[in-house]
Protein backbone atom coordinates (compact mmCIF):
# COMPACT_ATOMS: atom_id res chain seq x y z
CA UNK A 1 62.88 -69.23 34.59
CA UNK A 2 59.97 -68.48 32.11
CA UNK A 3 56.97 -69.25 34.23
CA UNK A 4 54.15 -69.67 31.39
CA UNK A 5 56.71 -72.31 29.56
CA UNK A 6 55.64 -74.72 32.76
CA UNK A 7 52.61 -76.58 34.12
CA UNK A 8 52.13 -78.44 37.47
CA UNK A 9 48.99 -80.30 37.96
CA UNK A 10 47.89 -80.47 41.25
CA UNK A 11 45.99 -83.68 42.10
CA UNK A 12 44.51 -83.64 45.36
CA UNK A 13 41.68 -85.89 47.56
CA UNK A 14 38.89 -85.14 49.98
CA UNK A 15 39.83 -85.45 53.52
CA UNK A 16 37.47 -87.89 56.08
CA UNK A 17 36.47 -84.71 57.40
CA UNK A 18 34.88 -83.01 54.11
CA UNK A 19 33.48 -86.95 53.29
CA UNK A 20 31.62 -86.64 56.77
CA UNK A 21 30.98 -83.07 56.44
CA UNK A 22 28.89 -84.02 52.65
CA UNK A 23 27.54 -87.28 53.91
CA UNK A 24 25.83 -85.42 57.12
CA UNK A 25 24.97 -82.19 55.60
CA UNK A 26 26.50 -79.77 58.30
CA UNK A 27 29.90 -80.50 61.06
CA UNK A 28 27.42 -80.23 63.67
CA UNK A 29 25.70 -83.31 62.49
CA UNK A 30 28.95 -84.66 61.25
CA UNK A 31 30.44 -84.53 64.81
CA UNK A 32 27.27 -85.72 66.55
CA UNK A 33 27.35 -88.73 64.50
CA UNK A 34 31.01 -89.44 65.39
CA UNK A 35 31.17 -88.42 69.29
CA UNK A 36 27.98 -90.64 69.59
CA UNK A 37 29.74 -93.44 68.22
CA UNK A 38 32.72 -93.33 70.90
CA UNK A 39 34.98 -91.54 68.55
CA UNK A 40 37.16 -88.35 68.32
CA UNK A 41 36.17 -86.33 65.97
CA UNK A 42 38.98 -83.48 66.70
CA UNK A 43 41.07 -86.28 64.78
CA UNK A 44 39.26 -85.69 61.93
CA UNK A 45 39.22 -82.02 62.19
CA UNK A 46 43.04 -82.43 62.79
CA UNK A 47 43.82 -84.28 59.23
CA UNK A 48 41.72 -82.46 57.47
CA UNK A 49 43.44 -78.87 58.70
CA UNK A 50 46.61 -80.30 58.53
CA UNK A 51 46.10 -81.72 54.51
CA UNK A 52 44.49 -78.28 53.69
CA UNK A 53 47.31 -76.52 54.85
CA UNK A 54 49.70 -78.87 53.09
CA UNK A 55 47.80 -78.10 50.21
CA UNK A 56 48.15 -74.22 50.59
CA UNK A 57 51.74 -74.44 50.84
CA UNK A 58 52.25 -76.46 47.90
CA UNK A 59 50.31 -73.79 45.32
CA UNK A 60 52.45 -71.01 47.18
CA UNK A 61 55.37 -72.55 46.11
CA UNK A 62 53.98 -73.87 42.35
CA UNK A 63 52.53 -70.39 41.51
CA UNK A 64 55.98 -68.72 40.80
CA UNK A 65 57.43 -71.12 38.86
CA UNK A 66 54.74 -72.63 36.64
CA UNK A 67 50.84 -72.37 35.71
CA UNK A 68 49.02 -74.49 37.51
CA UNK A 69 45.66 -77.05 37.40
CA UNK A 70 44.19 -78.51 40.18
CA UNK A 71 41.91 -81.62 39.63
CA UNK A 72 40.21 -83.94 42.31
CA UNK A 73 41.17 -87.93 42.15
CA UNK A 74 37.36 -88.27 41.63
CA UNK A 75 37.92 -86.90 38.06
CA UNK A 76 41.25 -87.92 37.22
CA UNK A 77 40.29 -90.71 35.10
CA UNK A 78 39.16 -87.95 32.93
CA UNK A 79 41.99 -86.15 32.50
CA UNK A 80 44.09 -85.52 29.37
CA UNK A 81 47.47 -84.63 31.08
CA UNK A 82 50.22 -82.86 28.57
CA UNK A 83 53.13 -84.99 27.60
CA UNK A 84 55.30 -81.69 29.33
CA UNK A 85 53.33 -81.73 32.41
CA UNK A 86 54.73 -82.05 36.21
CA UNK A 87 52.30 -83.95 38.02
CA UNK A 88 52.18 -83.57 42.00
CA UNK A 89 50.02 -85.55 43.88
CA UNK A 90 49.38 -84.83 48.11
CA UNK A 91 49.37 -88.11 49.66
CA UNK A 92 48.13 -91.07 50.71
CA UNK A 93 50.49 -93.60 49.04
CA UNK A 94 46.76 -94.97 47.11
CA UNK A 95 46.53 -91.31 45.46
CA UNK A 96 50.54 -91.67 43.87
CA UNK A 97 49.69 -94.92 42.40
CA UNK A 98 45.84 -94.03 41.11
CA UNK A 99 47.69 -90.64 39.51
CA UNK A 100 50.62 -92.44 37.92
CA UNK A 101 48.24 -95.21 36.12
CA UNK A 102 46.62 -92.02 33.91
CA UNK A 103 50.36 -90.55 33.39
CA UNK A 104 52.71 -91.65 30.08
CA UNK A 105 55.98 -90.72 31.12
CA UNK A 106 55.32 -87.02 33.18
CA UNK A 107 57.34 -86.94 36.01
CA UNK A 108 54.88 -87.54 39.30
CA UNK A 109 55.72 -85.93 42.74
CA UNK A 110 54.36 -87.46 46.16
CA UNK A 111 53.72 -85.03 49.00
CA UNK A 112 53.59 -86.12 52.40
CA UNK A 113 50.69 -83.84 53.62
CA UNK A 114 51.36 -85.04 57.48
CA UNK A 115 54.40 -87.21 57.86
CA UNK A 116 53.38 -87.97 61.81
CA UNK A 117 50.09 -89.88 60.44
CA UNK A 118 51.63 -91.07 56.84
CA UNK A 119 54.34 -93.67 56.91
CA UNK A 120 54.81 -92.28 53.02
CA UNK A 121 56.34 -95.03 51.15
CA UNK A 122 55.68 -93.06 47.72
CA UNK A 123 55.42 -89.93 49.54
CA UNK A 124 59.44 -89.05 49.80
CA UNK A 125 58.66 -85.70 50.47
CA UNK A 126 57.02 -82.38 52.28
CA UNK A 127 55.31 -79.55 51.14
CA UNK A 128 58.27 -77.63 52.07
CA UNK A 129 60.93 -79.46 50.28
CA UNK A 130 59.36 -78.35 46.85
CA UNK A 131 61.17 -74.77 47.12
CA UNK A 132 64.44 -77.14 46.09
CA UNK A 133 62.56 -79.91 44.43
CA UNK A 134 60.76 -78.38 41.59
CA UNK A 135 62.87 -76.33 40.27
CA UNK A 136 65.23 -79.35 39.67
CA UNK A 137 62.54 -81.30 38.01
CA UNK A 138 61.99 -78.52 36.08
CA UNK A 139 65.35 -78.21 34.78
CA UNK A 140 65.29 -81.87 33.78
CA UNK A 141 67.92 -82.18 36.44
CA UNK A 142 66.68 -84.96 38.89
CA UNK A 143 66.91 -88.41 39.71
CA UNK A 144 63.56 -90.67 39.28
CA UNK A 145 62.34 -94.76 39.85
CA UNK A 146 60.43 -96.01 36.90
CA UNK A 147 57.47 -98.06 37.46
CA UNK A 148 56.41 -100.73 35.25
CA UNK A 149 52.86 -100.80 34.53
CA UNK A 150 50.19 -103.55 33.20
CA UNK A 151 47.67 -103.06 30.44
CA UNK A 152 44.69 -105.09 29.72
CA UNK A 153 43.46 -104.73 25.79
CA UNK A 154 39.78 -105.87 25.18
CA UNK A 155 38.63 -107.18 22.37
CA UNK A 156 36.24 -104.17 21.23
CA UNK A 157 39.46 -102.07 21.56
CA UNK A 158 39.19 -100.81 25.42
CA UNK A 159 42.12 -100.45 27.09
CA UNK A 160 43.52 -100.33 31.16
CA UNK A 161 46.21 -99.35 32.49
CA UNK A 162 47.37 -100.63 35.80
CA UNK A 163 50.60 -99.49 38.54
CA UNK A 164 49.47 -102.05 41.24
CA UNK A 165 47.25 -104.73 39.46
CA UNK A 166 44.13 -105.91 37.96
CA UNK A 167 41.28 -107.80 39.11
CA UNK A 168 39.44 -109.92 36.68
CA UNK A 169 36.26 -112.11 37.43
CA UNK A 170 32.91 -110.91 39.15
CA UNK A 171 31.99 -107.38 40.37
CA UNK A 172 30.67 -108.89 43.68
CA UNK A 173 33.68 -111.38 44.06
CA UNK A 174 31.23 -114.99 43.45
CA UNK A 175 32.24 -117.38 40.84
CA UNK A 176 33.26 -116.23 38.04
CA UNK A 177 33.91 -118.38 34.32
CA UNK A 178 36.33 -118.31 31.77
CA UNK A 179 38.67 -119.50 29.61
CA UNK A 180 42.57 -118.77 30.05
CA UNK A 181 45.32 -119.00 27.72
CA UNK A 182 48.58 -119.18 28.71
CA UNK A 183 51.58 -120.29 26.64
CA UNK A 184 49.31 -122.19 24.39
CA UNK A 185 47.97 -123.76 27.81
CA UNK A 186 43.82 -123.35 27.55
CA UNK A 187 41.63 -124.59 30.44
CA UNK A 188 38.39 -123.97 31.25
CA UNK A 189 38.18 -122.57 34.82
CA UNK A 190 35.85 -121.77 37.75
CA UNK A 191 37.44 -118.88 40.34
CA UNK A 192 36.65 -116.49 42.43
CA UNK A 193 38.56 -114.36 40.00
CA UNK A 194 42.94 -113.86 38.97
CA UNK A 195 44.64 -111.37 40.43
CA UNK A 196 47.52 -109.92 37.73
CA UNK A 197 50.33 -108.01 39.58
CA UNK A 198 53.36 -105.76 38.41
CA UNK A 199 56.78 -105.71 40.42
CA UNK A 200 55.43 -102.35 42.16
CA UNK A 201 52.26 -103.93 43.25
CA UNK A 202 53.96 -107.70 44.56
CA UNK A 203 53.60 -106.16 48.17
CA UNK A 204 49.61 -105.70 47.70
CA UNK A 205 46.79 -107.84 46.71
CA UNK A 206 49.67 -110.71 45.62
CA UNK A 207 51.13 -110.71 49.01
CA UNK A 208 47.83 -111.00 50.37
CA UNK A 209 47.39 -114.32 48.02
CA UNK A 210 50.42 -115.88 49.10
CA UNK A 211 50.24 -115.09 52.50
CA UNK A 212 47.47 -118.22 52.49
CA UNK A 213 49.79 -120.06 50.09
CA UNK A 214 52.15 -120.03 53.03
CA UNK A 215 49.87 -120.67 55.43
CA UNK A 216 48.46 -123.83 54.02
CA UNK A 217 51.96 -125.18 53.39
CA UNK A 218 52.32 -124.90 56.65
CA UNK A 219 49.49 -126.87 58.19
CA UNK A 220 50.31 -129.38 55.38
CA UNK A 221 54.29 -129.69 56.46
CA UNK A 222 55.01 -128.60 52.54
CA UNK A 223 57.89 -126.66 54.04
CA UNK A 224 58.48 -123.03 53.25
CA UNK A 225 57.19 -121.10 50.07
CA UNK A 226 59.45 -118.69 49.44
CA UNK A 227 58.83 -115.07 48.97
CA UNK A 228 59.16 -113.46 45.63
CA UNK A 229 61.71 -110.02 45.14
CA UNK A 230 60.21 -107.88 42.35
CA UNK A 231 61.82 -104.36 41.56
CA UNK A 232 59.51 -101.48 40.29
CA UNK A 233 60.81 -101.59 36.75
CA UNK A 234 60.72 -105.44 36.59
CA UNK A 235 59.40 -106.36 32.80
CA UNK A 236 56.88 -108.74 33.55
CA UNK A 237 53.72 -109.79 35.74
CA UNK A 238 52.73 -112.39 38.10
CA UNK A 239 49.09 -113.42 37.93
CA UNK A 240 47.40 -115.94 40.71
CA UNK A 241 44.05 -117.70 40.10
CA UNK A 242 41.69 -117.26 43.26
CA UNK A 243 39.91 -120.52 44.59
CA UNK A 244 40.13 -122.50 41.24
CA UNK A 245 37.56 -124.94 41.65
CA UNK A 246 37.94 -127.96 39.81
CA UNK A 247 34.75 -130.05 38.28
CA UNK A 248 33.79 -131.89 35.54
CA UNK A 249 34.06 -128.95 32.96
CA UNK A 250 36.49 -127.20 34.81
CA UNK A 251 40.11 -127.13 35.36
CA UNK A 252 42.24 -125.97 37.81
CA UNK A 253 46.11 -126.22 36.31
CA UNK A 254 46.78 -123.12 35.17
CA UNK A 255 47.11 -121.48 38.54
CA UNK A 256 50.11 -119.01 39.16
CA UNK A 257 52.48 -118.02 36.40
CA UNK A 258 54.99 -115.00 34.94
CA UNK A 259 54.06 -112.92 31.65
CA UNK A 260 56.96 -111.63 30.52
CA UNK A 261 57.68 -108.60 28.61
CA UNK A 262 57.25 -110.72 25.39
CA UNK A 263 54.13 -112.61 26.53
CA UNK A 264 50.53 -112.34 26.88
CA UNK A 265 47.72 -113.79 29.36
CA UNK A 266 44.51 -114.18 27.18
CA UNK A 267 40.98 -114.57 28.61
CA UNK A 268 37.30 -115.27 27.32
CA UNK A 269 34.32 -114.71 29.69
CA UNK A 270 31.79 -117.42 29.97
CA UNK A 271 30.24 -115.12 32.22
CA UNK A 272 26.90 -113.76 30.96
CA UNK A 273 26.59 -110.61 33.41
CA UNK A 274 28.61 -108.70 36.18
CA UNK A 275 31.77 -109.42 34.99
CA UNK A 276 34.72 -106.83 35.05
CA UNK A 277 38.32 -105.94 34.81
CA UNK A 278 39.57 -103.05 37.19
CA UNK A 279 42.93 -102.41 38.69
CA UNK A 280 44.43 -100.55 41.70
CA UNK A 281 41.07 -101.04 43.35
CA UNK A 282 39.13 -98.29 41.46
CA UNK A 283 35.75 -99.47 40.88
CA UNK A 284 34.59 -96.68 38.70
CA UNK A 285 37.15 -97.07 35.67
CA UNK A 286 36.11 -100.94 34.78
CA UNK A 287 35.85 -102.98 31.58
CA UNK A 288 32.75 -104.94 31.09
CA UNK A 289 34.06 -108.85 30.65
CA UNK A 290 31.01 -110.15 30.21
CA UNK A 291 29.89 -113.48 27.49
CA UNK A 292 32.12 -113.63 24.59
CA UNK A 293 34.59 -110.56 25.49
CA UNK A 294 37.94 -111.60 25.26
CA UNK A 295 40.70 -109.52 26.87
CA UNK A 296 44.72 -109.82 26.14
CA UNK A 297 47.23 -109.04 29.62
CA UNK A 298 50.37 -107.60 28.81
CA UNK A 299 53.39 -105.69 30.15
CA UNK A 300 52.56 -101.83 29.20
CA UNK A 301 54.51 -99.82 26.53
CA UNK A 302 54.23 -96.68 29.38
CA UNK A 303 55.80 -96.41 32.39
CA UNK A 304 55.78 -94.69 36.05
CA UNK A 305 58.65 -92.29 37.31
CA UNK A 306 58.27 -90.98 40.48
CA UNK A 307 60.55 -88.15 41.87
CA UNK A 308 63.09 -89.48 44.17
């Protein structure tokens, strides 16, 4: 196996520990802070040994078989990754699904860097298990589950990608205004913002959503509100409308709805400061929706595929 015909790229996070060590300045101070509090700080010390050395054994095992580039998640929004490129990221879950929003295609890798603390659900495997893994997924000779992903087009020609979903409304979650468009439908609405979900991310911020859906059915005797199935590779969206709040000049109709592979949701702010569009929760990567910007939601040409 020609080594310099392969690259893995290595995406890795900061550990509580080394976010307490750079917030206090020194462990010392670090550990004061936390042992003052009530806490156990050897818990920290534990993950953050136990991630490092996850971390070790993963370029041990890269380093033979392909060149490799290690980036922080910090900076991954920055990154141009290589349409040839193996992509491993070393868990949480939230790291696999902020990598594979910046990926077109690459097969993506979760590690598991401590399978006692991490349940893992896009974290199939260990360090260890890349000795039989890679090599497989470098021959092109593995088995993968796509993800569908979202994409949000502004009008000035910005563009977002999302694997879980997108929030659209006010930075600081108040009221925000717009216009919505859906299937020819346009209202004028007042919200606390919409929440737009792909299959992959139904079991996060949307189940949140409907969990008070179901809850005020409840106390209202509307009977039982079903829960939606969505597969990963489903070809559409679901978007909810938080806290319409209906008025004179606004509407609150247009509430919950499917775009579908040959749809799109559009949207006009009415907002004239701190509005934005981010998705899977990153706050840094954000479109400015502010007065007159108009956005289009659509199923995404690009796709997920995690290593299975």
């Amino acid at each position: 196996m020609d080594r310099g015909m392969n690259k893995v790229v290595i995406v890795k996070r900061k550990t509580r520990f080394e976010e307490l060590k750079r917030r206090y300045n020194t462990v010392e101070q670090a550990r004061f802070y936390i042992e003052h509090l009530g806490a156990d700080f050897s818990d920290y010390e534990k993950e953050d040994m136990m991630y490092n050395q996850a971390l070790e054994d993963v370029r041990n095992l890269v380093r033979p078989l392909a060149r490799v580039q290690e980036i922080d998640r910090d900076y991954i929004s920055n990154m141009i990754f290589g349409k040839d490129d193996i992509v491993i990221a070393i868990g949480q879950d939230g790291l696999v699904a902020n990598t594979m929003k910046y990926l077109d295609g690459q097969p993506l890798i979760g590690i598991n860097p401590d399978s006692d603390r991490w349940d893992g659900v896009l974290l199939p495997f260990e360090a260890g298990d890349l000795q039989r893994v890679l090599p497989k997924v470098i021959g092109k000779d593995f088995s993968d589950k796509r993800v569908t992903m979202g994409k949000v087009e502004s009008k000035d020609g910005q563009v977002l990608y999302a694997v879980n979903d997108f929030f659209v409304g006010v930075s600081n979650h108040t009221s925000a205004r717009y216009h919505i468009n859906y299937r020819n439908q346009i209202e004028n609405q007042s919200s606390s913002g919409i929440i737009i979900s792909t299959g992959f991310g139904m079991t996060g911020w949307h189940k949140s959503v409907m969990a008070e859906f179901r809850g005020l059915a409840k106390a209202f005797n509307l009977g039982e509100v079903p829960e939606i199935k969505s597969d990963w590779a489903d070809r559409n969206l679901t978007f909810q409308v938080r806290e319409p709040y209906p008025s004179r000049f606004t509407s609150a109709d247009i509430v919950y709805g499917k775009i579908s592979e040959s749809e799109n949701l559009f949207l006009i702010s009415d907002m004239s400061e701190n509005g934005v569009v981010f998705s899977d929760g990153i706050l840094d990567d954000t479109i400015e929706f502010n007065a007159g910007m108009e956005i289009k939601v659509s199923v995404a040409d690009r796709f997920g595929r995690l290593v299975v």
